[in-house]
Protein backbone atom coordinates (compact mmCIF):
# COMPACT_ATOMS: atom_id res chain seq x y z
CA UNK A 1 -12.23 8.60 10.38
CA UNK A 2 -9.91 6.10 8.59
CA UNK A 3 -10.18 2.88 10.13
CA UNK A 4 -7.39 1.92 12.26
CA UNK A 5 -5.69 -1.35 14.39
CA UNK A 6 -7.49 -0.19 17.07
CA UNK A 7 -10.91 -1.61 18.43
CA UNK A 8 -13.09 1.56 19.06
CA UNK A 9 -16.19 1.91 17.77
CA UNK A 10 -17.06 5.47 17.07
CA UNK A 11 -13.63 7.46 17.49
CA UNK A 12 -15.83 10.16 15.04
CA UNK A 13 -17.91 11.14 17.90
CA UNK A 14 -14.80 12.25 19.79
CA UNK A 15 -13.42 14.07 17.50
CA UNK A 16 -16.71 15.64 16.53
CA UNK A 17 -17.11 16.87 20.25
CA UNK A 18 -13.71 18.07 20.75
CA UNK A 19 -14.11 20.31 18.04
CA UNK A 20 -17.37 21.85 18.75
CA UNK A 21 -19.58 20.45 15.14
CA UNK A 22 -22.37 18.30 17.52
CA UNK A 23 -24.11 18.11 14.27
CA UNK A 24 -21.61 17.03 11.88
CA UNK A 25 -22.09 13.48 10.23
CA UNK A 26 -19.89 10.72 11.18
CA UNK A 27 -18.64 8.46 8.56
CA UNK A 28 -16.12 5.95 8.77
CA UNK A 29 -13.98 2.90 6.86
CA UNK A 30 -13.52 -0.32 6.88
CA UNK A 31 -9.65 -1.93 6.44
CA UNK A 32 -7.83 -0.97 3.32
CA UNK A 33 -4.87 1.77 2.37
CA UNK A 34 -6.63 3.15 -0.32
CA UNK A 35 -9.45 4.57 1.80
CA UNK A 36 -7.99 7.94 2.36
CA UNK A 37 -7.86 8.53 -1.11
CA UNK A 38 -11.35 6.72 -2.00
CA UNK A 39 -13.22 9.02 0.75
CA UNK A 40 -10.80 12.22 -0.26
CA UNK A 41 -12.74 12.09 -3.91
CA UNK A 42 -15.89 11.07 -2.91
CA UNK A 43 -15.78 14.05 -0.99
CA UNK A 44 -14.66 16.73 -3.00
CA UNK A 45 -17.50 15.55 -5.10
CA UNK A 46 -20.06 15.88 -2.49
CA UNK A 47 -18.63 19.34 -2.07
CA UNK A 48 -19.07 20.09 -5.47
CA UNK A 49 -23.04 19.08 -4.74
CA UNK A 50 -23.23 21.36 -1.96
CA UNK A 51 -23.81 18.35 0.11
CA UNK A 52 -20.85 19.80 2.77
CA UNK A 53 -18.82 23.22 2.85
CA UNK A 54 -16.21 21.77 5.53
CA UNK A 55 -14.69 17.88 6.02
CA UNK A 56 -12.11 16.99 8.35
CA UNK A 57 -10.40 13.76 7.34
CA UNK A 58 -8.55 12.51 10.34
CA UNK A 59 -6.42 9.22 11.76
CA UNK A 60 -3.92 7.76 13.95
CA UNK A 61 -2.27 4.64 14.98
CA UNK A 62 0.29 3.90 18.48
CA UNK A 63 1.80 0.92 17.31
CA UNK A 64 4.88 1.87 18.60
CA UNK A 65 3.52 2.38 22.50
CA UNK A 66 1.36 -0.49 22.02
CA UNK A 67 4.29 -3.12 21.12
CA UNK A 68 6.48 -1.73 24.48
CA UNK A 69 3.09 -1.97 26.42
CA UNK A 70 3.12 -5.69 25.30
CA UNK A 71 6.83 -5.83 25.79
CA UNK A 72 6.03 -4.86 29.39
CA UNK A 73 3.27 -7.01 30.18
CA UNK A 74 0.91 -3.86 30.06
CA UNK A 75 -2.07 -2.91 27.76
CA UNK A 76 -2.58 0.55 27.28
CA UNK A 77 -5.63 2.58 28.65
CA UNK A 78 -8.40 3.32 25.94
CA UNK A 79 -11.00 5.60 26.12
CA UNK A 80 -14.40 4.67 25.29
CA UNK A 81 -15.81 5.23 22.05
CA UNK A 82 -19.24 3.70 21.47
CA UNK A 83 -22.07 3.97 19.02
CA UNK A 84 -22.41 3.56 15.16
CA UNK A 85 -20.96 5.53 12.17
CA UNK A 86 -23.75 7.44 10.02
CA UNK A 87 -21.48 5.89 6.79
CA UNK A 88 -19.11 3.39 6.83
CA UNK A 89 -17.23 3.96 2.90
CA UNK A 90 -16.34 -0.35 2.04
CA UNK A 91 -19.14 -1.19 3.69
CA UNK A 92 -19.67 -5.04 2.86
CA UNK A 93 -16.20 -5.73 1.15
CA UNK A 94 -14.76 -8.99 0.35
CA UNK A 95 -12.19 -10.75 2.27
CA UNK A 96 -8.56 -9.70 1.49
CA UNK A 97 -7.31 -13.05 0.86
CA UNK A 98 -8.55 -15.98 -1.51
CA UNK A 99 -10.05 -19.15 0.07
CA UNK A 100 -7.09 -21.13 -1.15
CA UNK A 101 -4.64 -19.34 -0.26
CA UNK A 102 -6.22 -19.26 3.49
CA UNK A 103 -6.32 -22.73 3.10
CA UNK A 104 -2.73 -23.10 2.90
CA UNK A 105 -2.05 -20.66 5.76
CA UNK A 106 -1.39 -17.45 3.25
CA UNK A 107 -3.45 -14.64 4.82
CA UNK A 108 -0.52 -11.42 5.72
CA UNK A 109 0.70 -9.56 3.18
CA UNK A 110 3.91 -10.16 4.31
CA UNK A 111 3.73 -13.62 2.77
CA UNK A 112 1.97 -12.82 -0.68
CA UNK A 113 4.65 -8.89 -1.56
CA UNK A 114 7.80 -11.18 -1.50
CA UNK A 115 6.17 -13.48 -4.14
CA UNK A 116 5.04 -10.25 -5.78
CA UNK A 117 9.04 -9.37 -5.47
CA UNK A 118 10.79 -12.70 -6.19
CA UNK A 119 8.27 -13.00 -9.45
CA UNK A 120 9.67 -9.41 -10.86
CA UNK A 121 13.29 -10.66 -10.33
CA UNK A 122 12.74 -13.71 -12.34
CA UNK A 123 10.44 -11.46 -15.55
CA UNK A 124 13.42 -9.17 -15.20
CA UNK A 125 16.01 -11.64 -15.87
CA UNK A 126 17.79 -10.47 -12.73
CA UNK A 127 20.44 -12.57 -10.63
CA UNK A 128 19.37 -12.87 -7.31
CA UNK A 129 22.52 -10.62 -5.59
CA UNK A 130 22.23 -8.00 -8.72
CA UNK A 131 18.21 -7.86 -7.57
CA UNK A 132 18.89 -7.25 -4.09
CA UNK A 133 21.27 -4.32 -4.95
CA UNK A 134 19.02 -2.92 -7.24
CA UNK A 135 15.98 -2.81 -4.39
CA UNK A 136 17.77 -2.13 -1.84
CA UNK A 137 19.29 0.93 -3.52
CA UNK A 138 15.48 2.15 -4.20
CA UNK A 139 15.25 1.62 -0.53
CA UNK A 140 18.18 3.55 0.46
CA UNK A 141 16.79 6.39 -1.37
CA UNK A 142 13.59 6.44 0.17
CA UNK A 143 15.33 6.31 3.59
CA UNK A 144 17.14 9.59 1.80
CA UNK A 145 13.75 11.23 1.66
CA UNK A 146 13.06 10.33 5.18
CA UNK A 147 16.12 11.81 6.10
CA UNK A 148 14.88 15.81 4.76
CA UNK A 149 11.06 14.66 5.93
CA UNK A 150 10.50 16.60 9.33
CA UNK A 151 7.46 14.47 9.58
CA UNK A 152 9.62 10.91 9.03
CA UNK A 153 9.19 8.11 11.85
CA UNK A 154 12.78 6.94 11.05
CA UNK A 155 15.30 9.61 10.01
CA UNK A 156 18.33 8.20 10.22
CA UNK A 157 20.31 7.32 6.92
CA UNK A 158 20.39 3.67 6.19
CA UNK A 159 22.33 2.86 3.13
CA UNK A 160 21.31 0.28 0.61
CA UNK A 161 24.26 -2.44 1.83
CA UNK A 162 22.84 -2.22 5.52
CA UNK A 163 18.81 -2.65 4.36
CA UNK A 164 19.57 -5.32 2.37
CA UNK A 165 22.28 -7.14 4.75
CA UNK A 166 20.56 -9.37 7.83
CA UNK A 167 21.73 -8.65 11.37
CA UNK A 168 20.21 -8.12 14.50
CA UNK A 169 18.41 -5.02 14.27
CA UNK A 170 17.28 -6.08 10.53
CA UNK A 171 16.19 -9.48 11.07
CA UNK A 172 15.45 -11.53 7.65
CA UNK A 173 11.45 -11.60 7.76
CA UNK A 174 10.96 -13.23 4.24
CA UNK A 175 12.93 -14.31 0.96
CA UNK A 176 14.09 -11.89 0.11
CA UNK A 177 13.08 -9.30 2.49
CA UNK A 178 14.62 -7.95 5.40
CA UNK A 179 12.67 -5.85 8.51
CA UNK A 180 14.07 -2.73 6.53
CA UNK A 181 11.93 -3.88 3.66
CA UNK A 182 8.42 -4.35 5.36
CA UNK A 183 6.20 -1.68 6.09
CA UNK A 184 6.83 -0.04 9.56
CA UNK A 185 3.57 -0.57 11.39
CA UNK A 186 5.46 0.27 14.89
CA UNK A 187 4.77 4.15 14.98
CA UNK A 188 2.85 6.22 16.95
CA UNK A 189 1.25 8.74 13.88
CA UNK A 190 -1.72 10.80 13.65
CA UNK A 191 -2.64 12.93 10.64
CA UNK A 192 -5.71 15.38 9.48
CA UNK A 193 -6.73 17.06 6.26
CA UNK A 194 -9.50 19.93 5.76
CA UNK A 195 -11.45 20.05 2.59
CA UNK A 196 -13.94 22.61 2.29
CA UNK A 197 -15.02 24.53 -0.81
CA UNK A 198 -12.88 27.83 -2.53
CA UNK A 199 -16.24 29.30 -0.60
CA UNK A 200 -15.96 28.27 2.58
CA UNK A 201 -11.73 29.24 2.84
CA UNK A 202 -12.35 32.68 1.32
CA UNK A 203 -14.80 33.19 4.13
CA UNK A 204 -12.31 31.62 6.88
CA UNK A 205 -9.97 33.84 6.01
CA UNK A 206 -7.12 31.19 4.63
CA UNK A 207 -4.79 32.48 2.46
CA UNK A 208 -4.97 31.83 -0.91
CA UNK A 209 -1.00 30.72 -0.68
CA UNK A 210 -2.01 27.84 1.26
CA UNK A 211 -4.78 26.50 -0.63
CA UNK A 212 -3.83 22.82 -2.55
CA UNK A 213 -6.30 21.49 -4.95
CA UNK A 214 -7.34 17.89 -5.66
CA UNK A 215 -7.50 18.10 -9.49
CA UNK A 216 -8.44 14.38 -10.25
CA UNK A 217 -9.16 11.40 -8.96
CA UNK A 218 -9.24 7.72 -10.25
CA UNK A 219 -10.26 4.39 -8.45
CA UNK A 220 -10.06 0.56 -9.12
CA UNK A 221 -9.49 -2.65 -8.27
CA UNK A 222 -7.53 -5.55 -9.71
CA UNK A 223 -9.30 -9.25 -9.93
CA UNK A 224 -9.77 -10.45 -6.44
CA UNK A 225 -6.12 -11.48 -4.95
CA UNK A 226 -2.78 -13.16 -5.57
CA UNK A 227 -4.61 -15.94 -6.52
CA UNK A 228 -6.37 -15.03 -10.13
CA UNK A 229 -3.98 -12.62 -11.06
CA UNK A 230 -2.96 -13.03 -14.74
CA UNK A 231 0.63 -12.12 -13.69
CA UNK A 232 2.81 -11.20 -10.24
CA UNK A 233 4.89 -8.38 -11.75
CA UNK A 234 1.62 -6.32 -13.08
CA UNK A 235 -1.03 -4.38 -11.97
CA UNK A 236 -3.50 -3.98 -14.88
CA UNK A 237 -5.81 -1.63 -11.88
CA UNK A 238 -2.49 0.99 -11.60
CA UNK A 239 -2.22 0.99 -15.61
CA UNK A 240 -5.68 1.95 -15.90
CA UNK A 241 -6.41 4.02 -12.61
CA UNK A 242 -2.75 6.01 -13.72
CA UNK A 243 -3.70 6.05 -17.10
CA UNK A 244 -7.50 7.78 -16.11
CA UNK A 245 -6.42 9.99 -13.22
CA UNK A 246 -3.44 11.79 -15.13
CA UNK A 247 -6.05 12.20 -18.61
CA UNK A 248 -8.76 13.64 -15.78
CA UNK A 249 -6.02 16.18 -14.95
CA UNK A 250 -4.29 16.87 -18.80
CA UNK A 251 -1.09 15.94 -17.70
CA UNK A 252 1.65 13.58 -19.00
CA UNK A 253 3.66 11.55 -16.30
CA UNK A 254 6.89 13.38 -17.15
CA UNK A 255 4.89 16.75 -15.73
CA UNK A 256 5.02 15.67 -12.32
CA UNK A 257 6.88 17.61 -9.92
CA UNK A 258 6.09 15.08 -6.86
CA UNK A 259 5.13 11.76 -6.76
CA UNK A 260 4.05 9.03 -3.72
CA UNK A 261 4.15 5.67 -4.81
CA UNK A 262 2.04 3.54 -2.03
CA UNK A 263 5.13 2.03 -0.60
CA UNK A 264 4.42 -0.78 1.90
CA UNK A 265 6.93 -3.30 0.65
CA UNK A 266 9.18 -2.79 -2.61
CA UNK A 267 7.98 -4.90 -5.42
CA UNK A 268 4.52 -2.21 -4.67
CA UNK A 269 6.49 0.07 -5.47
CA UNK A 270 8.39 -1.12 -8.51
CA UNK A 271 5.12 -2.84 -9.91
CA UNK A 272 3.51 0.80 -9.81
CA UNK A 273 6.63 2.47 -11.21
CA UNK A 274 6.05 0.39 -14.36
CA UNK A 275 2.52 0.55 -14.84
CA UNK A 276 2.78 4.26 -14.95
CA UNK A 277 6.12 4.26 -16.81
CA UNK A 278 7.66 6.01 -13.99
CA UNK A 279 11.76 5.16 -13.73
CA UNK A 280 12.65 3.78 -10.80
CA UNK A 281 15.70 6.13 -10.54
CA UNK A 282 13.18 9.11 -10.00
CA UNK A 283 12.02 10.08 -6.41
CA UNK A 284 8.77 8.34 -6.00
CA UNK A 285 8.01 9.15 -2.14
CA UNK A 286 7.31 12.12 -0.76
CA UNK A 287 7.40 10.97 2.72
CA UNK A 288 10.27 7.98 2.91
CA UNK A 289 7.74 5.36 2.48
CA UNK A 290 5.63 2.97 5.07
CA UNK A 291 9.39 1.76 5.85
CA UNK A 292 11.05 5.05 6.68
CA UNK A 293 8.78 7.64 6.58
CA UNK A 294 6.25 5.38 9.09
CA UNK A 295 3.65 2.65 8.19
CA UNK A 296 0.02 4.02 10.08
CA UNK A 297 -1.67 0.98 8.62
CA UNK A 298 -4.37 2.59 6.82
CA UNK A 299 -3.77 5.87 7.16
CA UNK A 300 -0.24 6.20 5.77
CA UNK A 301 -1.87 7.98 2.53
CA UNK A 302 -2.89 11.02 4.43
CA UNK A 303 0.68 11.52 5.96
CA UNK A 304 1.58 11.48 2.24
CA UNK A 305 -1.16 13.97 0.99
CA UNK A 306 -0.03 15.77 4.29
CA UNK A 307 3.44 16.33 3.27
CA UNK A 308 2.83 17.30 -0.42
CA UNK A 309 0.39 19.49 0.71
CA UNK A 310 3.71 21.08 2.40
CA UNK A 311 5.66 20.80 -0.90
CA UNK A 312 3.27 22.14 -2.47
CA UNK A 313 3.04 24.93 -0.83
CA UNK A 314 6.40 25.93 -0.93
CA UNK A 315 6.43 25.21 -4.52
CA UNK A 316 3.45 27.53 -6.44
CA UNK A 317 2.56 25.63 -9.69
CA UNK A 318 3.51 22.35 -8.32
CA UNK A 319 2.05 19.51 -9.31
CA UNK A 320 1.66 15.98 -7.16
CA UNK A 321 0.58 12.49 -8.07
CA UNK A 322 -0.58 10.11 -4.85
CA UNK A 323 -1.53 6.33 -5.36
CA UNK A 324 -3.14 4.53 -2.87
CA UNK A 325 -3.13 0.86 -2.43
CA UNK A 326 -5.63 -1.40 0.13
CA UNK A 327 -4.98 -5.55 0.18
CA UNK A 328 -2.33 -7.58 -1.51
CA UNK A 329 -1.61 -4.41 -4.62
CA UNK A 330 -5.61 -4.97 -5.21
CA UNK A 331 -7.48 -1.88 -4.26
CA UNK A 332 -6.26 1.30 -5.78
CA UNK A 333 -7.06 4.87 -6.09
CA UNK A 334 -5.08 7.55 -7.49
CA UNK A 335 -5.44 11.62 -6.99
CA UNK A 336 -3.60 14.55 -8.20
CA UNK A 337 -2.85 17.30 -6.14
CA UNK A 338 -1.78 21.08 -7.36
CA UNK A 339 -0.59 23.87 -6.01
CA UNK A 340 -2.31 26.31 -8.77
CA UNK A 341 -5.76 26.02 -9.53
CA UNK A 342 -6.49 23.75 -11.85
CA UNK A 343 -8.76 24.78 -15.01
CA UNK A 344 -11.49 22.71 -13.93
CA UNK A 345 -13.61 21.29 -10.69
CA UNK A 346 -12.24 18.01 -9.37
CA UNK A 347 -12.80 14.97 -12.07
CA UNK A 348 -13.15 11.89 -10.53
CA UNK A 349 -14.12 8.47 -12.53
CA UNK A 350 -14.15 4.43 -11.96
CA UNK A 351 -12.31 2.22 -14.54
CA UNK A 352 -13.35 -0.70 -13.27
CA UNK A 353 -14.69 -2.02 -16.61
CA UNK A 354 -11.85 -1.79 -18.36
CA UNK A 355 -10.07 -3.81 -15.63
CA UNK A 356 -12.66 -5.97 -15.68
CA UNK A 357 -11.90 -6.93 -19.04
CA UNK A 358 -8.41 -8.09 -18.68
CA UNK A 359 -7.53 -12.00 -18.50
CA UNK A 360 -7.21 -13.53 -15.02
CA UNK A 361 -5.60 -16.52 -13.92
CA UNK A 362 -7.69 -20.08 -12.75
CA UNK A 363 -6.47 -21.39 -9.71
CA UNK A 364 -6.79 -24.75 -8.17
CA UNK A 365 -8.01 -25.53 -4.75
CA UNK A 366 -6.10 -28.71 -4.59
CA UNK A 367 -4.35 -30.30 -7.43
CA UNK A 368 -1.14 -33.62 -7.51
CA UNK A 369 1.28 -33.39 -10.46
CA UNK A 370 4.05 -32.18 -12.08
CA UNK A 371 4.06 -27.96 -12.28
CA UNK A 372 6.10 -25.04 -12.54
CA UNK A 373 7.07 -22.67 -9.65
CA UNK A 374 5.97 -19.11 -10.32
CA UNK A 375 7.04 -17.74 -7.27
CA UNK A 376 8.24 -18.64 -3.57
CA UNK A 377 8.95 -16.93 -0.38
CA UNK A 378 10.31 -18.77 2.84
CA UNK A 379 9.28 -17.44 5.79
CA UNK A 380 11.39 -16.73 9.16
CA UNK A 381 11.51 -17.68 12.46
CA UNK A 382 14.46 -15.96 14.31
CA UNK A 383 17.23 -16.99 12.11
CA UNK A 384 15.54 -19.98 10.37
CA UNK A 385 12.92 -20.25 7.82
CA UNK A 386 9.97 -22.54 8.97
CA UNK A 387 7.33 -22.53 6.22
CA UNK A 388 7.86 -22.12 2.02
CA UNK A 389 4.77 -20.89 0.08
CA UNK A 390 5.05 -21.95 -3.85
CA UNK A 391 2.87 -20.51 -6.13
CA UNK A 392 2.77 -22.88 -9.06
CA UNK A 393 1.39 -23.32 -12.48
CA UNK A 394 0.17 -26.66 -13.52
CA UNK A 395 1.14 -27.57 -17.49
CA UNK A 396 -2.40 -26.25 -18.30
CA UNK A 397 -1.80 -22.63 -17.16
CA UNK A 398 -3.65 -22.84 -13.98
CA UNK A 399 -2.28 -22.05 -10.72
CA UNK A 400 -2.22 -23.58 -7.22
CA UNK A 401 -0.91 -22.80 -4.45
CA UNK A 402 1.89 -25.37 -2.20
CA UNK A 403 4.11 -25.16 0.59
CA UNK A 404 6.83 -26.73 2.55
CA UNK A 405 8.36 -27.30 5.75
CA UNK A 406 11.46 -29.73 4.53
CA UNK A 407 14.56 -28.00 5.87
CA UNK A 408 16.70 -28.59 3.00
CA UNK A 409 14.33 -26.89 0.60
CA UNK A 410 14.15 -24.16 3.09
CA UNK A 411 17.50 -23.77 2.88
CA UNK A 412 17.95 -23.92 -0.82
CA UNK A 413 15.02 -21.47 -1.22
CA UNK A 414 16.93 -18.29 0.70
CA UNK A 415 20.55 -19.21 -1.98
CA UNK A 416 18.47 -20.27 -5.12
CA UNK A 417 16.23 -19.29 -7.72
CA UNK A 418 13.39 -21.31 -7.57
CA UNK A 419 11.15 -19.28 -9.76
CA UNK A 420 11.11 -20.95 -13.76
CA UNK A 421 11.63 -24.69 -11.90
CA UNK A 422 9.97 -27.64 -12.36
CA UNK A 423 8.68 -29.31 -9.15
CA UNK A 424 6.08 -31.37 -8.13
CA UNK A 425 2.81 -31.28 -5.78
CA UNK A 426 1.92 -34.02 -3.64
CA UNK A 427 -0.99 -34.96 -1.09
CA UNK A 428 -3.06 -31.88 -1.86
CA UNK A 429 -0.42 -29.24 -1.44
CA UNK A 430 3.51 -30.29 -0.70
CA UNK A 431 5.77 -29.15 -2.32
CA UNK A 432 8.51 -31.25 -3.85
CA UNK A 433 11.32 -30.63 -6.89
C-alpha cells in the first residue's frame, strides 16, 4: 500500500480481507513519489528469491471529494483501519526540507519547483515571455496526451496561451507558475498492479499477450534538498539513476518507444529531460502528467506504469522508461518496462556512490552582506503576491536563503528577472537590492 494523504493506519488489512489472502504480508510506505517504483523493484527481486509468487501493489487518493466536503462544511466518513504494517519501505527517512529553509518558512514544494524553474530560465539564457512560451507549450502537449488518455483526470484540451495566461479558473500560484502548472492533487484516483512470477501467470491462466516485464530498475537520491544542491537546473541522481537503469536494460535512450517523465511541476520535467538527453519536443508522459493526467500524491507513478502497461500491450516489442521522483527532485528511481521478454531476469542496482561523489553546495543558516540572487519565486495570495523567497549566493560561493514581504519588490519580482542580480541580506534574512 503506497502511502497516501489520508490518516489510516493499516488500509493493507482491508484490502488483504477483501480479497480473500488472510495470510498475505502487509507492507507499507512512508511519503515520497518514488515509492511505487522503489517497492516495484524490490519486489521483483524478492520474486526472483522465491520469497513471493503473487504481489498486489495498490493506492488511492479522494482529493477531489475531500476539498467539496470542506467546501461544504462536511468531512467525509472513513472507515476504520487499525493496526501496524509488517514493513514499512522508508522507514526512518529524513525530513523533506532543510532546517534553513524551514526556518524561513520554505517547506511545500510549491515554493522550492518555481526556483527550480526560474533558475533553468536564467542557465538557459531565456527571456522571461520566450520561457513561458516555451513551458507552457510542453504543457499544452501533455494536456494533448491527456486528451487520448481514457484514464486522464482532466481531458479537456488546454492550449499553451491559456496554461500560461492567469484568469480565474487558472489563478497565478507562484512566479512563474500558474494552477495549470502545479501538480493536480484534487482527484479522486485509485490504481493496482499484479506482479507475480512467469510461474505463477502460466498457472493462472493469463495470456502470454498481456504479460509486461520490468526489465531494470535503478534508484538514488540527490544530496539532501534545495539547499546543498551544487546547482537548480541539474539533477546529478537522474544522470546517474538514467544512466544505470537504461545500461541494466542494453538500451540507448533513442530506443524508447514510451517514456513518463515524473511530472509534478515543469522545471521536473525539463531538469529530467536533460539529464537523460531526452528533447523536450518528444512525448515524455504517458499519462498527461500530475497536471492533466491527475496528481494522486504518491501514487501517481502507478497510474503511469498502469497506462504503459496498456501501451504496451497494444504495442508487442514495446519498450517503456518510468522515472519516479519523491521530495523537492531528490528521491529517484527509474524502471524499464517491455512488452517482449527481455533477455535477462530483472537487474536492479543503487548508484548512490557515484552521486555521492558529486560537489554540493554550503549553505548558510543566517548570514548579512552583499550576495547574488540565484533564484526567486513570489508567492500568491488571490491576486497579490505576499511573500518572496531568494535563494542567494554570498561572494564566497555559499548559499543562503532570504525573503521578502516589501510590495514593490513583490511587484518587480512577477515583471523582472531577478536571477544574476546583486542584492543584499539584512537582519538575518531580508532581502534587499
Amino acid at each position: 500500500m503506497i502511502r497516501g494523504w489520508w490518516q489510516y493506519a493499516n488500509p493493507a488489512r482491508l484490502v488483504r480481507e477483501a480479497i480473500g489472502a488472510p495470510n498475505a504480508q502487509m507492507a507499507g510506505t512512508v511519503f515520497g513519489g518514488n515509492y511505487v517504483q522503489t517497492v516495484l523493484s524490490q519486489t521483483c527481486l524478492s520474486i526472483l528469491r522465491n520469497e513471493f509468487d503473487v504481489v498486489v501493489m495498490t493506492g488511492a487518493e479522494n482529493g477531489y471529494s475531500s476539498a467539496k466536503a470542506r467546501k461544504r462544511g462536511e468531512r467525509l466518513a472513513e472507515r476504520e483501519a487499525p493496526g501496524n504494517y509488517d514493513l514499512v519501505f522508508g522507514e526512518g527517512q529524513q525530513n523533506e526540507h532543510h532546517d534553513f529553509e524551514l526556518a524561513r518558512g520554505i517547506r511545500t514544494a510549491i515554493q522550492v519547483y518555481p526556483m527550480y524553474e526560474n533558475a533553468i530560465r536564467h542557465h538557459r539564457g531565456e527571456s522571461i515571455s520566450a520561457h513561458l512560451e516555451r513551458v507552457s507549450s510542453l504543457w499544452a502537449r501533455f494536456s494533448e496526451v491527456a486528451h487520448d488518455n481514457p484514464n486522464a483526470w482532466l481531458r479537456e484540451r488546454h492550449s499553451a496561451e491559456v496554461i500560461r495566461t492567469p484568469s480565474l479558473t487558472n489563478r497565478r500560484v507562484s512566479v512563474p507558475y500558474t494552477k495549470l502548472m502545479n501538480s493536480n492533487n484534487a482527484v479522486d484516483m485509485g490504481a493496482a498492479l499484479i506482479l507475480c512470477s512467469a510461474e505463477a501467470a502460466e498457472r493462472h491462466g493469463i495470456p502470454r499477450s498481456q504479460w509486461v516485464y520490468p526489465v531494470a530498475g535503478a534508484d538514488g537520491r540527490d544530496h539532501f534538498s534545495a539547499s546543498v544542491r551544487d546547482e537548480f537546473f541539474t539533477s546529478p541522481a537522474v544522470r546517474f539513476v538514467g544512466r544505470k537503469v537504461l545500461e541494466l536494460a542494453g538500451l540507448d535512450v533513442d530506443e524508447l518507444d514510451y517514456v513518463d517523465l515524473y511530472s509534478c511541476f515543469p522545471s521536473a520535467v525539463q531538469v529530467a529531460a536533460a539529464e537523460l538527453g531526452l528533447p523536450e519536443t518528444r512525448p515524455l508522459t504517458v499519462t498527461g502528467g500530475l497536471t492533466f493526467g491527475g496528481g494522486p500524491l504518491n501514487n501517481y507513478v502507478m497510474h503511469a506504469i498502469a497506462r504503459t502497461v496498456e501501451l504496451l500491450r497494444a504495442n508487442p516489442g514495446g519498450r517503456a522508461l518510468i522515472t519516479a521522483n519523491g521530495g523537492n527532485l531528490y528521491k529517484h528511481a527509474h524502471v524499464v518496462y517491455a512488452s517482449a521478454p527481455p533477455e535477462h531476469d530483472f537487474r536492479w542496482q543503487n548508484v548512490q556512490p557515484e552521486i555521492d561523489a558529486q560537489p554540493a553546495r554550503v549553505c548558510l543558516p543566517n548570514y548579512d552582506g552583499d550576495v547574488t540572487i540565484e533564484s526567486y519565486t513570489a508567492m500568491f495570495d488571490g491576486d497579490r503576491p505576499i511573500i518572496g523567497h531568494a535563494a542567494c549566493r554570498t561572494p564566497a560561493g555559499a548559499r543562503v536563503w532570504a525573503n521578502t514581504h516589501d510590495n514593490d519588490l513583490l511587484s518587480a519580482m512577477t515583471l523582472e528577472e531577478f536571477c544574476g542580480r546583486s542584492a543584499r541580506i539584512v537582519n538575518d534574512g531580508e532581502l534587499m537590492l
